[in-house]
Every structure is written in structure tokens, then in C-alpha cells.
C-alpha atoms as a PDB file:
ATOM      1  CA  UNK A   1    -160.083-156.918 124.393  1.00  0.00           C
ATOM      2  CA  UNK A   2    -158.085-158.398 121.557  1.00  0.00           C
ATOM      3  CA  UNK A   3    -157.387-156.657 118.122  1.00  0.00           C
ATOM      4  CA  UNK A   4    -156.431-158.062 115.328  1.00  0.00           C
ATOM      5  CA  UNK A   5    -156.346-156.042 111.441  1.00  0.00           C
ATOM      6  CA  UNK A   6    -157.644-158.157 108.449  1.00  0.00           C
ATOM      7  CA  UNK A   7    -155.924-158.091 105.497  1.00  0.00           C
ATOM      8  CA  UNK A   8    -156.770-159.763 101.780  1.00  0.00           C
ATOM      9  CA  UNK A   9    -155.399-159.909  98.589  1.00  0.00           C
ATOM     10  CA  UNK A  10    -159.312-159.912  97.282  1.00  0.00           C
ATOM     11  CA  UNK A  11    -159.945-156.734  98.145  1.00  0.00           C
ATOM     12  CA  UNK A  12    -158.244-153.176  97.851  1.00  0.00           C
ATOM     13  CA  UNK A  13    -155.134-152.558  99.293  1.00  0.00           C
ATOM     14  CA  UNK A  14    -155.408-149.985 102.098  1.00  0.00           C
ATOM     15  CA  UNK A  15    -153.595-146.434 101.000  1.00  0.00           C
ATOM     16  CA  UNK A  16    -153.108-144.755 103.558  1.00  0.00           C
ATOM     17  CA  UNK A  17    -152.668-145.145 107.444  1.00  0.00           C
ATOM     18  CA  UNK A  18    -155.445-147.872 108.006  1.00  0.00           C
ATOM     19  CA  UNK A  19    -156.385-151.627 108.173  1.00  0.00           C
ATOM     20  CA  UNK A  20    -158.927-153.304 105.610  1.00  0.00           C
ATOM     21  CA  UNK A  21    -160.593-154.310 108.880  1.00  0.00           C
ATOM     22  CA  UNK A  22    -160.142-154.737 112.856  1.00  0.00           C
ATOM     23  CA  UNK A  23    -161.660-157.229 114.065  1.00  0.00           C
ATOM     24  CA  UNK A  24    -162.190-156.630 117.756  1.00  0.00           C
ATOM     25  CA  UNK A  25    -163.855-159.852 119.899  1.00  0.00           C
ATOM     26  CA  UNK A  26    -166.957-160.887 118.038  1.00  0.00           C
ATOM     27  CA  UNK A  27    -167.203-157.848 115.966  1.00  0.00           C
ATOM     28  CA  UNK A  28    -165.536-156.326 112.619  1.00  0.00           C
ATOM     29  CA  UNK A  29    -165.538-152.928 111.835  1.00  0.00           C
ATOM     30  CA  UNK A  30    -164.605-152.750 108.125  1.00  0.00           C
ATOM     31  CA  UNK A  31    -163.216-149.559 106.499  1.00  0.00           C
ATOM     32  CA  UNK A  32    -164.983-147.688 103.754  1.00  0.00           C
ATOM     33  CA  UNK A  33    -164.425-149.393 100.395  1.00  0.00           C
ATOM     34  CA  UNK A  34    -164.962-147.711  97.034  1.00  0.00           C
ATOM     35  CA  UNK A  35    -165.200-149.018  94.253  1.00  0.00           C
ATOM     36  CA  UNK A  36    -161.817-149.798  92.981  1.00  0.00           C
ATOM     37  CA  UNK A  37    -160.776-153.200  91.452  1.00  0.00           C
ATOM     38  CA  UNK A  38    -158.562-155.036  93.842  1.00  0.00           C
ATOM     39  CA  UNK A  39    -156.075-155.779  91.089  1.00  0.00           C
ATOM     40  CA  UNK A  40    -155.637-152.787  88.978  1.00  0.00           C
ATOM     41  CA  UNK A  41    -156.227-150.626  92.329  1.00  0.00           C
ATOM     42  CA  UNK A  42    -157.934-148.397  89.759  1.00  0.00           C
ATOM     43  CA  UNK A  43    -161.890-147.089  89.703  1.00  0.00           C
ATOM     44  CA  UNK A  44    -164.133-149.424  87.663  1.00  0.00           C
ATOM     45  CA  UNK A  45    -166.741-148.523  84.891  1.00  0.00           C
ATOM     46  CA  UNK A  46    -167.831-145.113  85.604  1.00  0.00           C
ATOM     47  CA  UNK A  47    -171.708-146.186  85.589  1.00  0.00           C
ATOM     48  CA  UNK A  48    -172.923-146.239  89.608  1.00  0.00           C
ATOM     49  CA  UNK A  49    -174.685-149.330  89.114  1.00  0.00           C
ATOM     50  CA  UNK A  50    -170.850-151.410  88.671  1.00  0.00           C
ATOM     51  CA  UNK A  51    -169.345-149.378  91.221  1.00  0.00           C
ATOM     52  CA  UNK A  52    -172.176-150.440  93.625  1.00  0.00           C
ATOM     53  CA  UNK A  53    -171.504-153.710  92.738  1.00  0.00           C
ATOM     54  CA  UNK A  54    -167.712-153.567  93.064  1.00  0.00           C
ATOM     55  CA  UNK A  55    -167.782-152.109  96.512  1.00  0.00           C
ATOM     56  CA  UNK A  56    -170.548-154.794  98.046  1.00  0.00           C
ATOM     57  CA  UNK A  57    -167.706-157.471  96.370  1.00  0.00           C
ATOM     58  CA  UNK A  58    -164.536-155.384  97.914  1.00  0.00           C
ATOM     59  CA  UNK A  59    -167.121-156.142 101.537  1.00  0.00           C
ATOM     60  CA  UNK A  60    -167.700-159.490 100.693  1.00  0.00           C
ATOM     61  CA  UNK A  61    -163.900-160.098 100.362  1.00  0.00           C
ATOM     62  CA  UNK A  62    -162.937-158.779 103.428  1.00  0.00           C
ATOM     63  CA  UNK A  63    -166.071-160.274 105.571  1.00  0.00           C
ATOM     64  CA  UNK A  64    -164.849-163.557 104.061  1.00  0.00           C
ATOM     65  CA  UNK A  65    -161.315-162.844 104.922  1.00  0.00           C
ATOM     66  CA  UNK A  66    -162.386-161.876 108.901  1.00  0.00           C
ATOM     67  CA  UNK A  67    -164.298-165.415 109.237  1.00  0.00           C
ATOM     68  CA  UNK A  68    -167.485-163.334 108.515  1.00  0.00           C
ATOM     69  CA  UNK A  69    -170.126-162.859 105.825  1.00  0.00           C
ATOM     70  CA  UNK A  70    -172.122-160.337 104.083  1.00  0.00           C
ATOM     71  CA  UNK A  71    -174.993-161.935 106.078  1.00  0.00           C
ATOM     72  CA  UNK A  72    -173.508-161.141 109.538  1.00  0.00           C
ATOM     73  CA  UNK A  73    -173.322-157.461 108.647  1.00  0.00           C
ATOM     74  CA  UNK A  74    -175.303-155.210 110.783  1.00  0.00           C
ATOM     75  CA  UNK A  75    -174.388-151.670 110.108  1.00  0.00           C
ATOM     76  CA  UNK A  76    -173.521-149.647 106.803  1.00  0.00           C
ATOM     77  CA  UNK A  77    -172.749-146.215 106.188  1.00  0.00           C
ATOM     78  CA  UNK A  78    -172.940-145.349 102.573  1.00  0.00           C
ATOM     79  CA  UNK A  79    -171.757-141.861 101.070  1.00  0.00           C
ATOM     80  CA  UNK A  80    -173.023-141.282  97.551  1.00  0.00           C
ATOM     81  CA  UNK A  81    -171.820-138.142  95.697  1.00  0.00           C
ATOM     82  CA  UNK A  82    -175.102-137.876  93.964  1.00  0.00           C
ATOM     83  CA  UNK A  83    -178.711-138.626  96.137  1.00  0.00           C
ATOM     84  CA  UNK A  84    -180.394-139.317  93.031  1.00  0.00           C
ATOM     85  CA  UNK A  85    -178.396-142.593  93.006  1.00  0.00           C
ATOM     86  CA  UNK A  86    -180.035-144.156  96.124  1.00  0.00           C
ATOM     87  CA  UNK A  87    -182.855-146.347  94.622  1.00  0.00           C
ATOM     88  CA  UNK A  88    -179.721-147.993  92.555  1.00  0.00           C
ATOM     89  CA  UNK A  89    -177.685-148.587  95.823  1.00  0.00           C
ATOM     90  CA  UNK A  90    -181.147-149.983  97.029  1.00  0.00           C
ATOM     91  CA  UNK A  91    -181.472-152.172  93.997  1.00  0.00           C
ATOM     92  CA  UNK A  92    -178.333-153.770  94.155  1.00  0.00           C
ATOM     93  CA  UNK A  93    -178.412-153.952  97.691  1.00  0.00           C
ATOM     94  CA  UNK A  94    -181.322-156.365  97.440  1.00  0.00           C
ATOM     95  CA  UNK A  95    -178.638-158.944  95.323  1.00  0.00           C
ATOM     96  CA  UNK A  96    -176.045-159.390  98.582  1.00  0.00           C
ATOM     97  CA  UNK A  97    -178.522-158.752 101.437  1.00  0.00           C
ATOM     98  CA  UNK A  98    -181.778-160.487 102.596  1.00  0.00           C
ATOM     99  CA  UNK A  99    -183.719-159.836 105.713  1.00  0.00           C
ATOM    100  CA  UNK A 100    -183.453-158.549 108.548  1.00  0.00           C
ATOM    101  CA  UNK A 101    -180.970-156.022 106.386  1.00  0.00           C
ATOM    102  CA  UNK A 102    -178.540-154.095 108.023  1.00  0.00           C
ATOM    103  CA  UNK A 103    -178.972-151.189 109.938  1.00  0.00           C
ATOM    104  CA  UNK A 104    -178.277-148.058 107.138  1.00  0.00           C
ATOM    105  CA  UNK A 105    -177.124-144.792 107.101  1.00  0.00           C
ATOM    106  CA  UNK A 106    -176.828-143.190 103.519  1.00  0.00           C
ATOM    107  CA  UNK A 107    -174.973-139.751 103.779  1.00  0.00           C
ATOM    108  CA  UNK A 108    -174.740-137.389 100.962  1.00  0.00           C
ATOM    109  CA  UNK A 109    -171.450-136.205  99.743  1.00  0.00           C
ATOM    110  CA  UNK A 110    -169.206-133.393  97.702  1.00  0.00           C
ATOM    111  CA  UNK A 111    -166.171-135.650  97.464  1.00  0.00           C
ATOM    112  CA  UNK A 112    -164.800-138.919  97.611  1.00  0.00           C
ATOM    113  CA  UNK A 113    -161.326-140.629  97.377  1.00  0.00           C
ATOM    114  CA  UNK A 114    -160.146-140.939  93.905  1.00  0.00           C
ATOM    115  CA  UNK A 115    -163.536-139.182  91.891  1.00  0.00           C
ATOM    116  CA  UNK A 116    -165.704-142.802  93.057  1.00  0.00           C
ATOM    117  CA  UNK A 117    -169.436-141.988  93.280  1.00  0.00           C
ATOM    118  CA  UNK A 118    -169.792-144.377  96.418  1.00  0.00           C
ATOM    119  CA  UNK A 119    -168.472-145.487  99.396  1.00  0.00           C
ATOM    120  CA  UNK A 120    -169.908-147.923 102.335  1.00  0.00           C
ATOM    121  CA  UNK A 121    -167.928-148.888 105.764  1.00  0.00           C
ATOM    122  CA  UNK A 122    -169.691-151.735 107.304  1.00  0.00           C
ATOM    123  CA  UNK A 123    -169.861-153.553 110.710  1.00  0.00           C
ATOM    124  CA  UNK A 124    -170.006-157.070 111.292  1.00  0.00           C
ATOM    125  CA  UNK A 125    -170.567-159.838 113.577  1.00  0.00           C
ATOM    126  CA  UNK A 126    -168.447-163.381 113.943  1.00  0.00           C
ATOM    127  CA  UNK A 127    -170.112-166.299 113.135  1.00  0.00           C
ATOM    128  CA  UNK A 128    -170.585-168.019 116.584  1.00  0.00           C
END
């Protein structure tokens, strides 16, 4: 087995003990992003529509930066603060993800890092 962390300057900057993503063989298991702009490293707009956007872009980043895509992901785990906000997440899903979608979990939440209303972990596949 080989393991390698990804790292990119496009997305958020890990703080804490943990990679952006480990890419392990074929597959690349990408930590939970929220919804923090990868420059100011600070929450965007408060609105759960933009930070569902920003956190699909901080994926997109680090798929790129793996050799991956938001097409080769199979798996996300979403954690939304508030339930009510799924048929947004499902919305803006629909803008970076055609079929077959990924396999979903959407868990609901009292707390996440830094007062963000979402956050998604993903899994994805190489490119072969």
C-alpha cells in the first residue's frame, strides 16, 4: 500500500493534525472541507447557498490537486447544522455532479468548526 497526503494552495489550509487528502493506491479520501475561502482562511457569506458552493470548490481543488475530479467522486458525507437546508445542498449539488452521483450520507449537526453551516468529506477514485 502506498500513501501519499495531498496538499494545495487552492484550497484551505489544514488546521490541525491532518492532510487535505491521502491518497492511498487508486483511491482519495479527502477531509471534510467547510466553507472557508482558501485565501483569507476565513468563513464566506453567511447565506448556505455560497457556503455550499465554496465547499464543492475547496473539493474540486483538492480532487484536481490528487490527479482526480469531482466526477470520480463516489462517496460524500455532508453535516449541515440546520436539516431544513438539504434541498439547497441538493440544488447546488446538481451544478458539480451529474449521474451516476455519488453515494450520500447527509448527517445532521449541533456544531461545526468555526460557526460554518456545512461540511462534506468526500472519497474519490484515480483516473485510470
Amino acid at each position: 500500500m502506498s500513501k501519499e497526503a495531498i496538499h494545495t494552495n487552492r484550497a484551505p489550509q489544514p488546521i490541525g493534525a491532518y492532510s487535505q487528502a491521502v491518497k492511498v493506491d487508486q483511491i482519495v479520501f479527502i477531509s471534510g472541507q467547510i466553507p472557508l475561502d482558501p485565501i483569507t482562511m476565513k468563513l464566506v457569506d453567511t447565506s448556505i447557498e455560497k457556503q455550499v458552493h465554496q465547499v464543492f470548490q475547496n473539493l474540486s481543488s483538492i480532487t484536481k490537486a490528487s490527479g482526480s475530479s469531482l466526477d470520480q467522486v463516489v462517496k460524500l458525507t455532508v453535516f449541515l447544522k440546520e436539516l431544513d437546508s438539504f434541498s439547497i445542498v441538493n440544488e447546488v449539488m446538481v451544478e458539480y455532479f451529474g449521474p451516476p452521483f455519488p453515494a450520500r450520507a447527509v448527517v445532521g449537526v449541533d456544531q461545526l468548526p468555526g460557526g460554518a453551516e456545512i461540511e462534506i468529506d468526500a472519497i474519490a477514485h484515480l483516473r485510470s
